[in-house]
N, C-alpha and C. Protein backbone atom coordinates (compact mmCIF):
# COMPACT_ATOMS: atom_id res chain seq x y z
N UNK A 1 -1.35 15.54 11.22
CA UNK A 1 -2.74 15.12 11.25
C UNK A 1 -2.94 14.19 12.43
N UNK A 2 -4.17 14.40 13.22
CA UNK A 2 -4.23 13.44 14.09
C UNK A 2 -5.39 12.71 13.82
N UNK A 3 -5.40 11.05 15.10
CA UNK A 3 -6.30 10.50 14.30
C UNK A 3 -7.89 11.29 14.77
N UNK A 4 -8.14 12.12 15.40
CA UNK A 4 -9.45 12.98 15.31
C UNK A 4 -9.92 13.48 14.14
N UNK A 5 -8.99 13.47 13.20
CA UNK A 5 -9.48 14.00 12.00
C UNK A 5 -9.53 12.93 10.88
N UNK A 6 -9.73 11.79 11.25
CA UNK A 6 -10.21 10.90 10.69
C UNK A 6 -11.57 10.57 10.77
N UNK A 7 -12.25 9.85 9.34
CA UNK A 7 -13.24 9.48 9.59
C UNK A 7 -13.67 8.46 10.26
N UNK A 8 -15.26 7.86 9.99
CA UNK A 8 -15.31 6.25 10.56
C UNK A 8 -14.16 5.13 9.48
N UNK A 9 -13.65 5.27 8.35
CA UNK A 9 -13.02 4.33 7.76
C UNK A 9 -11.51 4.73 8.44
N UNK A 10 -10.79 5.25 8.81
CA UNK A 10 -9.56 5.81 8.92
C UNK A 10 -8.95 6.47 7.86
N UNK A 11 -9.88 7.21 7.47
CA UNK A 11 -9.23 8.28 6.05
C UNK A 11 -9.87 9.58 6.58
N UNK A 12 -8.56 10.84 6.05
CA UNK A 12 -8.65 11.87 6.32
C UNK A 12 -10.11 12.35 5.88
N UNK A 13 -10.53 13.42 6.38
CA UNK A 13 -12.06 13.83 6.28
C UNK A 13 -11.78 13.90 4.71
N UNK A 14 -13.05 14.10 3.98
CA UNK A 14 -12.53 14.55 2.58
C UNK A 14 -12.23 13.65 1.62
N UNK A 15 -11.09 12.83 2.16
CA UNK A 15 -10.06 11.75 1.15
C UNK A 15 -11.02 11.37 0.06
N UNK A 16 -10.49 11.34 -1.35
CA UNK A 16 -11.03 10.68 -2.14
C UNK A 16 -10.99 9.62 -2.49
N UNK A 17 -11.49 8.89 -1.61
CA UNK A 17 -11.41 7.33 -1.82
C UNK A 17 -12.17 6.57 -2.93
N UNK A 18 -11.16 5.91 -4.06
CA UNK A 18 -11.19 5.29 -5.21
C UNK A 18 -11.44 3.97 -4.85
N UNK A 19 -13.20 3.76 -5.09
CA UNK A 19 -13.57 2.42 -4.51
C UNK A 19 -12.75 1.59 -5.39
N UNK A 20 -12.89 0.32 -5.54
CA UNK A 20 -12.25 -0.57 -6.26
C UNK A 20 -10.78 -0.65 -6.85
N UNK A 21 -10.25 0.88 -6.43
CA UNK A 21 -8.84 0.99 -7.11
C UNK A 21 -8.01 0.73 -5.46
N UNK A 22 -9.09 1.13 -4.13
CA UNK A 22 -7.87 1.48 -3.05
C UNK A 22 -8.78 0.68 -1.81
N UNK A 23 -7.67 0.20 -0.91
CA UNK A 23 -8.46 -0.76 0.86
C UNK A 23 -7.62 0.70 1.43
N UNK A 24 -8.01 0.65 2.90
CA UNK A 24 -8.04 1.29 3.57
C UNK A 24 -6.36 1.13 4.53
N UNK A 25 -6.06 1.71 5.47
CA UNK A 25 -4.99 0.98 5.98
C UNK A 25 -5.72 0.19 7.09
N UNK A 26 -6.55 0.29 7.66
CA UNK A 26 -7.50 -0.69 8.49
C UNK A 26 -8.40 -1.70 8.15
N UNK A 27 -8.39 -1.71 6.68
CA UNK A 27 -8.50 -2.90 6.00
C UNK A 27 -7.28 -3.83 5.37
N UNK A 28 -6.54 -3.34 5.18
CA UNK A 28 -5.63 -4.08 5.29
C UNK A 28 -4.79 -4.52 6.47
N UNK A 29 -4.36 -3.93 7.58
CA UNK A 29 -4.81 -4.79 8.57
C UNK A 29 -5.42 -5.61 9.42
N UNK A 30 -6.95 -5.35 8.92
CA UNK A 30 -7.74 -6.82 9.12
C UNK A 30 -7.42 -7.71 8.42
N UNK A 31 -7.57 -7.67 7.49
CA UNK A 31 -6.67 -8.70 6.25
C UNK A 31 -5.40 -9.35 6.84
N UNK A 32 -4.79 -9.00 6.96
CA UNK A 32 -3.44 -9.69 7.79
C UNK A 32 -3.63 -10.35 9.07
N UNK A 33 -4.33 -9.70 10.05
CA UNK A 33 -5.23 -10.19 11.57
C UNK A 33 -5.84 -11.49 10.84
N UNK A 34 -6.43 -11.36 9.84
CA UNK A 34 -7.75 -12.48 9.81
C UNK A 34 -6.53 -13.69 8.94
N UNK A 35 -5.63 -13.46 8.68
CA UNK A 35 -4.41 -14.75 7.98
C UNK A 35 -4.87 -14.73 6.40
N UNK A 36 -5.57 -13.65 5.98
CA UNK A 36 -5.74 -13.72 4.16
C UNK A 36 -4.52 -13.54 3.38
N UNK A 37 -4.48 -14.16 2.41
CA UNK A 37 -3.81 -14.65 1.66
C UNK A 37 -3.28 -13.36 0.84
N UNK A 38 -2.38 -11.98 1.29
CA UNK A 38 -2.16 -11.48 0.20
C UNK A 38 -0.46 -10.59 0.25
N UNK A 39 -0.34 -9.76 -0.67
CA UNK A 39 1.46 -9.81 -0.89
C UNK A 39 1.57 -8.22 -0.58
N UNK A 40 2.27 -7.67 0.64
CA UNK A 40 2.29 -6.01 0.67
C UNK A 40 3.16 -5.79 0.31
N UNK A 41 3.15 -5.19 -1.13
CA UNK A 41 4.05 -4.38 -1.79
C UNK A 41 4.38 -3.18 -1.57
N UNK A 42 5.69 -2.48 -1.19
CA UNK A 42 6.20 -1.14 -0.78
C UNK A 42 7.08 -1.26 -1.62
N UNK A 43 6.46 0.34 -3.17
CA UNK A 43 7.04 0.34 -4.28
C UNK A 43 7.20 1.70 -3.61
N UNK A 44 8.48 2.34 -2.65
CA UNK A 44 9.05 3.40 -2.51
C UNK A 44 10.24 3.12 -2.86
N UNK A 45 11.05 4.24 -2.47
CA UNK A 45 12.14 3.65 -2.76
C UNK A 45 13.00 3.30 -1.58
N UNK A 46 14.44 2.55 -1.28
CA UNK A 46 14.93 2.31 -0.51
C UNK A 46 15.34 3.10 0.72
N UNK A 47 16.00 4.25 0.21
CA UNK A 47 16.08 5.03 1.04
C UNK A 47 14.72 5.49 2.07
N UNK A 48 13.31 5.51 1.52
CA UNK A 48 12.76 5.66 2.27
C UNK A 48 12.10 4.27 3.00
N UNK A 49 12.31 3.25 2.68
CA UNK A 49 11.78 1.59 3.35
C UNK A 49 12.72 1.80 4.13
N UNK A 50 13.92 2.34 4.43
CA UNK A 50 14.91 2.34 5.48
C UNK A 50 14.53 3.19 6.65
N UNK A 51 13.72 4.39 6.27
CA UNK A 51 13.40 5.30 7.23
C UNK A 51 12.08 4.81 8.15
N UNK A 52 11.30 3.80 7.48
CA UNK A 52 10.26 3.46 7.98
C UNK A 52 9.18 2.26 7.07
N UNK A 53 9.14 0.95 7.56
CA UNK A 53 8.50 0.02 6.88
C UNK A 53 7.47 -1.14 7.56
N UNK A 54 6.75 -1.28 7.04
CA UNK A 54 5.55 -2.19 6.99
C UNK A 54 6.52 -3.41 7.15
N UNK A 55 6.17 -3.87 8.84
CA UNK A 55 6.44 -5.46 8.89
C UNK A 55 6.15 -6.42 7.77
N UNK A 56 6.94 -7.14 6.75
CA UNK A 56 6.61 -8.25 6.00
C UNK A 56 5.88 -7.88 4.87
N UNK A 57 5.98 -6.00 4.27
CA UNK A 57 6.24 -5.63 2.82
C UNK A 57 6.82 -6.14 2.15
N UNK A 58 7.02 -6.27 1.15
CA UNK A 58 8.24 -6.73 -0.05
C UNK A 58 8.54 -5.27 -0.89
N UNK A 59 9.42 -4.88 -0.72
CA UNK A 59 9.86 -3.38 -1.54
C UNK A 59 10.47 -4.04 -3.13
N UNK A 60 9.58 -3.35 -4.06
CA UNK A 60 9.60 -2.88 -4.97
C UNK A 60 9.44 -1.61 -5.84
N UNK A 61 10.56 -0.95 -5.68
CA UNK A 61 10.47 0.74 -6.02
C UNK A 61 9.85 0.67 -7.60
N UNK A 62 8.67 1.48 -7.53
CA UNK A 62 8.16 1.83 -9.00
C UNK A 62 9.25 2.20 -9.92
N UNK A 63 10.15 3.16 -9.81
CA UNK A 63 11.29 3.51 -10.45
C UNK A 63 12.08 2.29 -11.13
N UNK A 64 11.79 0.98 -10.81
CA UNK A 64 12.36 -0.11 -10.92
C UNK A 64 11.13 -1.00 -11.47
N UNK A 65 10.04 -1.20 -11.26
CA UNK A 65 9.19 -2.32 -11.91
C UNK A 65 8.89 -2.08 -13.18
N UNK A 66 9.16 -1.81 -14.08
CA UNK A 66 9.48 -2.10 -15.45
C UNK A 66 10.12 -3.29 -15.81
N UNK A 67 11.57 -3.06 -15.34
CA UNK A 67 12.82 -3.82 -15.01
C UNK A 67 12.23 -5.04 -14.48
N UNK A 68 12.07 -5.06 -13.39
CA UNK A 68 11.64 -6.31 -12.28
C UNK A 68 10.44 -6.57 -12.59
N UNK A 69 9.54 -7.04 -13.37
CA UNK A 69 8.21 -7.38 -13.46
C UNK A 69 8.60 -8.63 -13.24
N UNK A 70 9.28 -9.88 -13.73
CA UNK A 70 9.69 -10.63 -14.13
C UNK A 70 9.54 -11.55 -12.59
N UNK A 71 9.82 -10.38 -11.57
CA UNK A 71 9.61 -11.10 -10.08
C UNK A 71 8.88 -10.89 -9.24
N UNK A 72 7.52 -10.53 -9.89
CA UNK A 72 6.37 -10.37 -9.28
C UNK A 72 5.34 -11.13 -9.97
N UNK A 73 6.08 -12.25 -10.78
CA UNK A 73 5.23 -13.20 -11.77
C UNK A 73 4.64 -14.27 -10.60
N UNK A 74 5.64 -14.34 -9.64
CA UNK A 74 4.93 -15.65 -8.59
C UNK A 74 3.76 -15.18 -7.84
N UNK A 75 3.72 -13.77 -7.74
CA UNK A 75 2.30 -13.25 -7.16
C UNK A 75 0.80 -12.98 -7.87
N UNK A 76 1.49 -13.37 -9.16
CA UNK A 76 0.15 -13.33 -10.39
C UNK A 76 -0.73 -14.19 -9.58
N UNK A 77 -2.15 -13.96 -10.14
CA UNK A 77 -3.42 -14.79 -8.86
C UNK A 77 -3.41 -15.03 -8.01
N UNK A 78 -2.61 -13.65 -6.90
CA UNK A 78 -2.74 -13.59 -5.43
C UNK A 78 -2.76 -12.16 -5.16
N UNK A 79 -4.01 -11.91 -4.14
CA UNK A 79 -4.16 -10.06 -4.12
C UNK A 79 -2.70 -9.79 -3.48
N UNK A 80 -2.77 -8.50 -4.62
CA UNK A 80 -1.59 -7.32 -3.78
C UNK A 80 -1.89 -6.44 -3.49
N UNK A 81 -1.46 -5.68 -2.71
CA UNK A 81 -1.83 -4.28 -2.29
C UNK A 81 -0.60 -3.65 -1.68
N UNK A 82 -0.72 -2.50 -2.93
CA UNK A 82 0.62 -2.07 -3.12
C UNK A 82 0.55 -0.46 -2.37
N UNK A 83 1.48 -0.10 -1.73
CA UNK A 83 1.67 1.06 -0.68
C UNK A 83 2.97 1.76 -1.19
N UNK A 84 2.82 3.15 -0.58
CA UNK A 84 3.83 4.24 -0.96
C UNK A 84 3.78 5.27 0.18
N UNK A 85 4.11 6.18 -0.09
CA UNK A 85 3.96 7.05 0.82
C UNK A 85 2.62 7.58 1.01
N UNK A 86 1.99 8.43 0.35
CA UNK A 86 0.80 9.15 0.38
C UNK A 86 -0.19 8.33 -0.42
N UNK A 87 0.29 7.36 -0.94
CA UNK A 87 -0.81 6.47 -1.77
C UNK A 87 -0.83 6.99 -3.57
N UNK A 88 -0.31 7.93 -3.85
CA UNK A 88 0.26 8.38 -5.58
C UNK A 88 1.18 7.48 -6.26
N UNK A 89 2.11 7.07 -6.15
CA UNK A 89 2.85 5.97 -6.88
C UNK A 89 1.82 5.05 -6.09
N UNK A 90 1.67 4.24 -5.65
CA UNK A 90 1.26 3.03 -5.62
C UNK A 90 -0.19 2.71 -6.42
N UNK A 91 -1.28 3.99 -6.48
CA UNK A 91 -1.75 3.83 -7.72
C UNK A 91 -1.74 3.44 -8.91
N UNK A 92 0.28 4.46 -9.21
CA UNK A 92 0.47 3.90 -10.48
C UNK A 92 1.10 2.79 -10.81
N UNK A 93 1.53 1.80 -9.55
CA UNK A 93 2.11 0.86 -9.70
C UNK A 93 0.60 -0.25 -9.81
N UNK A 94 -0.20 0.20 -9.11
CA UNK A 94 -1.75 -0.60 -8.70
C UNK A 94 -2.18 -0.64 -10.49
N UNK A 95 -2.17 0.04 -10.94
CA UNK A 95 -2.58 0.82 -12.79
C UNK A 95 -1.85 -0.65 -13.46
N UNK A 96 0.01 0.11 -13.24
CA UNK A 96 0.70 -0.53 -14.19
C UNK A 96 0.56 -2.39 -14.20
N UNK A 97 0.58 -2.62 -13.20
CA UNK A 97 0.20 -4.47 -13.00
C UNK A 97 -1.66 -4.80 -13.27
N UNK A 98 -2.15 -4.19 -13.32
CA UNK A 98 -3.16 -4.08 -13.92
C UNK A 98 -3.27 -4.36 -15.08
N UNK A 99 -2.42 -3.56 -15.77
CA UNK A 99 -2.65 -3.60 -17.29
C UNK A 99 -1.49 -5.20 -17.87
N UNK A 100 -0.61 -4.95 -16.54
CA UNK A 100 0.32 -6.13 -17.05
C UNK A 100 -0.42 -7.71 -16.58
N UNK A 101 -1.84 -7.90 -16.78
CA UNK A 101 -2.35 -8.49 -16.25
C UNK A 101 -2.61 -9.36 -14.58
N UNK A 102 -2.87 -8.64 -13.79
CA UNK A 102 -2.42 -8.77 -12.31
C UNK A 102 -4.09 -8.23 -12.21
N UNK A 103 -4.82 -9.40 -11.43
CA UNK A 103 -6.23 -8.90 -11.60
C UNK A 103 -6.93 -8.29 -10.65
N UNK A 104 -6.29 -8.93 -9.38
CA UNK A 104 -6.10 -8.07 -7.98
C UNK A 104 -5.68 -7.58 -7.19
N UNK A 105 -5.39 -6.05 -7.63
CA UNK A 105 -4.18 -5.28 -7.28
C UNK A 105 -5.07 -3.99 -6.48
N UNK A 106 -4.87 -3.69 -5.47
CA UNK A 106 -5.19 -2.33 -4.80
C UNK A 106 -4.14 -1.46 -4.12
N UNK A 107 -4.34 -0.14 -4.24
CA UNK A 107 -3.41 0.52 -3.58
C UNK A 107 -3.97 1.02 -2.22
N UNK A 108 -3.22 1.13 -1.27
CA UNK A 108 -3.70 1.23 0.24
C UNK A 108 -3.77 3.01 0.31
N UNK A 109 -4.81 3.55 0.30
CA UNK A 109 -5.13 4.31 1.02
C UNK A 109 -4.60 5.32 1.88
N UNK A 110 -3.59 6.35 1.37
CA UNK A 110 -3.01 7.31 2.31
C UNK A 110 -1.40 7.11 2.75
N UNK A 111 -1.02 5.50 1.98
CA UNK A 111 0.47 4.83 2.19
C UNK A 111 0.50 5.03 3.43
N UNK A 112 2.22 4.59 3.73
CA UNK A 112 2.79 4.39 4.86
C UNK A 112 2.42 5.78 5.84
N UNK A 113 2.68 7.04 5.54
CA UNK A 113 1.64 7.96 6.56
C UNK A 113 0.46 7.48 7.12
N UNK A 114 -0.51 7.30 6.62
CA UNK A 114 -1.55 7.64 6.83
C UNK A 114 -1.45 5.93 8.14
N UNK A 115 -1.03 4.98 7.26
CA UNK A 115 -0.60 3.62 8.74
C UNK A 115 0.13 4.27 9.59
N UNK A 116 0.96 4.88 9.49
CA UNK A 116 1.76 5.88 11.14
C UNK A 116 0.36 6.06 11.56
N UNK A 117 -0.24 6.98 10.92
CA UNK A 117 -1.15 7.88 12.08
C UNK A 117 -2.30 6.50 12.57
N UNK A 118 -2.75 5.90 11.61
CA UNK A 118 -3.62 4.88 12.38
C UNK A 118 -3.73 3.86 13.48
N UNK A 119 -2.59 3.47 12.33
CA UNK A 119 -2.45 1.96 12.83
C UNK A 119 -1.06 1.62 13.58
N UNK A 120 -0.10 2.58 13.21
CA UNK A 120 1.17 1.91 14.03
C UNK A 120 1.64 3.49 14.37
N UNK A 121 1.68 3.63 15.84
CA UNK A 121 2.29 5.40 15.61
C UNK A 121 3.62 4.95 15.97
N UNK A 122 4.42 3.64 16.23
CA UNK A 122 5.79 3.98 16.55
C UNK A 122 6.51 4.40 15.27
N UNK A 123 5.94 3.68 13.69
CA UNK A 123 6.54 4.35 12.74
C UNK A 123 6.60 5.86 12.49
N UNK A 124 8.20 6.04 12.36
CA UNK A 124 8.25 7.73 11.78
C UNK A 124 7.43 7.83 10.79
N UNK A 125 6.94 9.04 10.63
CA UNK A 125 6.98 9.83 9.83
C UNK A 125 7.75 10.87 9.33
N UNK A 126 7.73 11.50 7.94
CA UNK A 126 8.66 11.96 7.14
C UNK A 126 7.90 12.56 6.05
């Protein structure tokens, strides 16, 4: 995909973008530009944070936060916005802290792809 086939937000033509559930990857890099206060979670798994990662993510593989909730208690009442590959697990990680009371949680929009194509093209893709 190139970025021509993006819209004005940086999402593929089409994308079904889930207001209130998902930021954009160009909103969340303003967010970081502007010094806001929030925690990027990359719930992939290791093997793939090795192949390619978000400067100053914190990896937490969904496969694992069940287990590890316990250390994402210091981020309670601070936005997260949690990333994956295509943006599908991080939904359900965006869901699951939701319900585990976590009040501002979003999942980014298209994951770590869709930031290759935007926002950082030196990251691989895979």
């Amino acid at each position: 995909m190139s970025e021509s086939l993006l819209d004005e937000s940086g999402l593929p033509q089409g994308y079904p973008f889930r207001d209130g559930w998902e930021v954009t990857p160009r909103q969340v890099k303003a967010m970081a530009e502007d010094g806001e206060d929030f925690v990027l979670l990359d719930c992939r798994e290791p093997r793939e944070y090795h192949v390619a990662h978000i400067a100053g993510s914190q990896l937490l593989p969904l496969s694992e936060a069940a287990e590890r909730l316990s250390e994402l208690e210091a981020y309670r009442g601070r936005k997260v916005v949690v990333h994956c590959h295509h943006g599908g697990r991080s939904l359900r990680m965006a869901a699951m802290l939701r319900q585990q009371g976590f009040e501002d949680v979003t999942s980014m929009a298209g994951g770590i792809d869709l930031w290759a194509i935007d926002i950082d093209s030196s990251l691989p893709r895979y």
